[in-house]
C-alpha atoms as a PDB file:
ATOM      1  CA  UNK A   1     -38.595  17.923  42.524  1.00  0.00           C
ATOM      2  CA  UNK A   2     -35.890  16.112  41.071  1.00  0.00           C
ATOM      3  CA  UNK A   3     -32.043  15.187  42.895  1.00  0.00           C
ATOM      4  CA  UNK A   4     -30.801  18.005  40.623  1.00  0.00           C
ATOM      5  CA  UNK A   5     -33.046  20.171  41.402  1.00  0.00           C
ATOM      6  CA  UNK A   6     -32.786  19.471  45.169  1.00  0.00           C
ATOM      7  CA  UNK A   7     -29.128  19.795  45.300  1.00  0.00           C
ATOM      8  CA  UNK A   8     -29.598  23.207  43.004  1.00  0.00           C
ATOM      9  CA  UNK A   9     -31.394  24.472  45.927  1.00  0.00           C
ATOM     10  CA  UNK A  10     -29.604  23.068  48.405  1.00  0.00           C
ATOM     11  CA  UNK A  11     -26.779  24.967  47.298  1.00  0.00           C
ATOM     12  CA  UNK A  12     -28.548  27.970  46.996  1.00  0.00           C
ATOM     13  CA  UNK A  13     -29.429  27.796  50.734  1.00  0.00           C
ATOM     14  CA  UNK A  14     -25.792  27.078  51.425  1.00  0.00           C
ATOM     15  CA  UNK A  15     -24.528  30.016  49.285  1.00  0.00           C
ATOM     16  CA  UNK A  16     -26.985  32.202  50.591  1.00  0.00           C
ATOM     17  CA  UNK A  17     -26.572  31.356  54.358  1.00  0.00           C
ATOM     18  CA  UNK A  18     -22.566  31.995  53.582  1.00  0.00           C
ATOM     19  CA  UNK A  19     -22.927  35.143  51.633  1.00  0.00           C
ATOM     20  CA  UNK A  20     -25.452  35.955  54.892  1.00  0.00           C
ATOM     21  CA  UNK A  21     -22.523  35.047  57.782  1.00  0.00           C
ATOM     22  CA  UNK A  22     -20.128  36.667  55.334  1.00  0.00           C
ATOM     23  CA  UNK A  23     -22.218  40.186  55.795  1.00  0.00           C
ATOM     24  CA  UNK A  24     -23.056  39.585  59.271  1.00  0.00           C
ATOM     25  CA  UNK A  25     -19.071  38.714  60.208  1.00  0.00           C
ATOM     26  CA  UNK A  26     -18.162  42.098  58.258  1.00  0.00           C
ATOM     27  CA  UNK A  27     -21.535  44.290  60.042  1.00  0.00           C
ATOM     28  CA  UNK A  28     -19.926  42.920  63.563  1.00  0.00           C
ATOM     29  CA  UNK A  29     -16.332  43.950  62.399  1.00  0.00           C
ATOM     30  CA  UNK A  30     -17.808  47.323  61.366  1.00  0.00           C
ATOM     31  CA  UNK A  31     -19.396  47.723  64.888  1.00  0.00           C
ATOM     32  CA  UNK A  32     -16.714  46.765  67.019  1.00  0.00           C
ATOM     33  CA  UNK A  33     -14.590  49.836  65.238  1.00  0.00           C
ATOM     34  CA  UNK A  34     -17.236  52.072  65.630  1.00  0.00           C
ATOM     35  CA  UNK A  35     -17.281  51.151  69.627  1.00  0.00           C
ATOM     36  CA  UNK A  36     -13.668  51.600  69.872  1.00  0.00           C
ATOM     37  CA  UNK A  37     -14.262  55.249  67.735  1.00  0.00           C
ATOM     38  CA  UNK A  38     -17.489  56.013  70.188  1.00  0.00           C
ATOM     39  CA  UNK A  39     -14.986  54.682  73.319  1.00  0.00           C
ATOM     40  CA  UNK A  40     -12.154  56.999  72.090  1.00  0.00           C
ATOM     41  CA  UNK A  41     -14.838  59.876  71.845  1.00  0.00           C
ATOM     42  CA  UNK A  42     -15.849  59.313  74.941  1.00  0.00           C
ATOM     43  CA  UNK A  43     -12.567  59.521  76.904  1.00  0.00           C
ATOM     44  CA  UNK A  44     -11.742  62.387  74.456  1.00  0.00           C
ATOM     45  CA  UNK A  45     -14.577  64.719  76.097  1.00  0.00           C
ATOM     46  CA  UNK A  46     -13.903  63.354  79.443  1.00  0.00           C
ATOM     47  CA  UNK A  47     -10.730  64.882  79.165  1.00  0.00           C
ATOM     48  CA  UNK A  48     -12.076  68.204  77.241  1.00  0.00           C
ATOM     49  CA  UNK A  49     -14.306  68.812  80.453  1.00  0.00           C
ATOM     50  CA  UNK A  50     -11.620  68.256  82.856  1.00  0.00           C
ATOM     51  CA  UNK A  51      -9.473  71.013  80.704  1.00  0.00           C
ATOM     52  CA  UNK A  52     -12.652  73.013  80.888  1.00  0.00           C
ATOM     53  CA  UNK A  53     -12.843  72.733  84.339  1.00  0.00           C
ATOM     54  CA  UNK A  54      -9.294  73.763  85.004  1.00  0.00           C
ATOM     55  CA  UNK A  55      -9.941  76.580  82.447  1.00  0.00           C
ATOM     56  CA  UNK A  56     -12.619  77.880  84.031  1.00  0.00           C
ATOM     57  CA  UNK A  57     -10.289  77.842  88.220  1.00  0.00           C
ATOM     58  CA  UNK A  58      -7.501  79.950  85.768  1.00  0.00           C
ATOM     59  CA  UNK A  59     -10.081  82.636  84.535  1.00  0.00           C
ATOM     60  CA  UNK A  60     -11.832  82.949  88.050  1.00  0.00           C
ATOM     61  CA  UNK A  61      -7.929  83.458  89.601  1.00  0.00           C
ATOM     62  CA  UNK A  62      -7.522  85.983  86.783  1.00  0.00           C
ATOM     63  CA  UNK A  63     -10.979  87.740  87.238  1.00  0.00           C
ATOM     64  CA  UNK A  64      -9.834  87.947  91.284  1.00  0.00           C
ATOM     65  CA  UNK A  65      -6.376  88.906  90.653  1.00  0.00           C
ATOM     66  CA  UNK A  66      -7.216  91.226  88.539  1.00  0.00           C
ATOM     67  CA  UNK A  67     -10.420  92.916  90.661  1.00  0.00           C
ATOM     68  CA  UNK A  68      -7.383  93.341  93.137  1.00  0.00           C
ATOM     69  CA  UNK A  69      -5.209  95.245  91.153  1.00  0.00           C
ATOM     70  CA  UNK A  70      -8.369  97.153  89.970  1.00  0.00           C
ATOM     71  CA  UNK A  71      -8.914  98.160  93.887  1.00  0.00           C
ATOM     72  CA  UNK A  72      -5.332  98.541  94.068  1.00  0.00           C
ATOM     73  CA  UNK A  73      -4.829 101.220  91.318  1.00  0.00           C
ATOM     74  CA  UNK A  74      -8.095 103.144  92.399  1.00  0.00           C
ATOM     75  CA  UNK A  75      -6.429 103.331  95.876  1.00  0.00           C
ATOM     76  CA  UNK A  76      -3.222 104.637  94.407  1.00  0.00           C
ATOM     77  CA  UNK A  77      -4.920 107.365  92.464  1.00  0.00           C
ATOM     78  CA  UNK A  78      -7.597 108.432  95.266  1.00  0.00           C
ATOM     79  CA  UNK A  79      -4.154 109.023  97.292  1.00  0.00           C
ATOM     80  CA  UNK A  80      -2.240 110.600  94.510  1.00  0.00           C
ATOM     81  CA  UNK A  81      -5.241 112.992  94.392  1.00  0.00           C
ATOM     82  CA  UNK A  82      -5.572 113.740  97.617  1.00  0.00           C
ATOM     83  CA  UNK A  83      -1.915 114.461  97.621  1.00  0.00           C
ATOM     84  CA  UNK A  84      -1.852 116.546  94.576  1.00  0.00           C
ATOM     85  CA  UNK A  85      -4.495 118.819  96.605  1.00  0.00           C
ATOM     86  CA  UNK A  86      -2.266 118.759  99.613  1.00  0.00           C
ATOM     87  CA  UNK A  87       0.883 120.288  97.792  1.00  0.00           C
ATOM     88  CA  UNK A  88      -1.478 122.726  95.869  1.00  0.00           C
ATOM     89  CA  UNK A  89      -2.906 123.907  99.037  1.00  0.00           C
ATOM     90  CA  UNK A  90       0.670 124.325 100.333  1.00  0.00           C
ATOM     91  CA  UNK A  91       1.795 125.737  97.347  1.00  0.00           C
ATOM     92  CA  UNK A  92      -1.089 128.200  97.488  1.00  0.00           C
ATOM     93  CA  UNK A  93      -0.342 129.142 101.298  1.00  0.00           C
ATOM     94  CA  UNK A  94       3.668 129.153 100.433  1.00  0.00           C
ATOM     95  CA  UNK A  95       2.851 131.881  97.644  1.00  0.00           C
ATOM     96  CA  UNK A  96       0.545 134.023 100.160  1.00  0.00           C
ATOM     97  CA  UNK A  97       3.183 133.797 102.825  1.00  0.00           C
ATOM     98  CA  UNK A  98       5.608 134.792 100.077  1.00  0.00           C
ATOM     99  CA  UNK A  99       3.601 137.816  98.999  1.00  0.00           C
ATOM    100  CA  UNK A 100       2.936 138.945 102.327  1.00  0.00           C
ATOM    101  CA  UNK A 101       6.546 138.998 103.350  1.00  0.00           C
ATOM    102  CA  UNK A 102       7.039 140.793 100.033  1.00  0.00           C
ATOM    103  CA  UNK A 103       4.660 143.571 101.538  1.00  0.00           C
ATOM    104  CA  UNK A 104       6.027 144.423 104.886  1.00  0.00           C
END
């Protein structure tokens, strides 16, 4: 091999081993933002589940609260029945009361 030649492929090694740093600068570059993306991610569902969690306390408070009013309302109507059959009864011993004072 000739000088020429030799310094040919020296320069070739250097080129290549820059080109090579060159890529391997711009893969670590392109890793380090996908990191910071994964990182961001990462607190982004950390807060998602702590939302889900505090979701999940509001629907159980609304699924009580409204079971309550559920019991509630079905109280209210068992004593608006029972009441309603009260005043018919009276109503029904008013009119035969009436009817028999009609008589005599």
């Amino acid at each position: 091999m000739t000088g020429a030649e030799m310094e040919r492929a020296i320069e070739f090694l250097l080129q290549s081993q820059a080109n090579f740093e060159g890529r391997l600068t711009a893969f670590d570059e392109r890793l380090s933002a996908f990191d910071t993306r994964l990182e961001r991610m990462q607190q982004q569902l950390e807060e998602t589940h702590r939302q889900l969690g505090e979701t999940n306390q509001q629907l159980q408070s609304f699924a009580d609260t409204q079971a309550q009013l559920i019991e509630t309302v079905t109280l209210y109507i068992e004593a608006q029945d029972r009441t309603h059959a009260e005043l018919r009864a009276a109503q029904l011993r008013t009119a035969e009361a009436l009817r028999l004072l009609a008589v005599a």
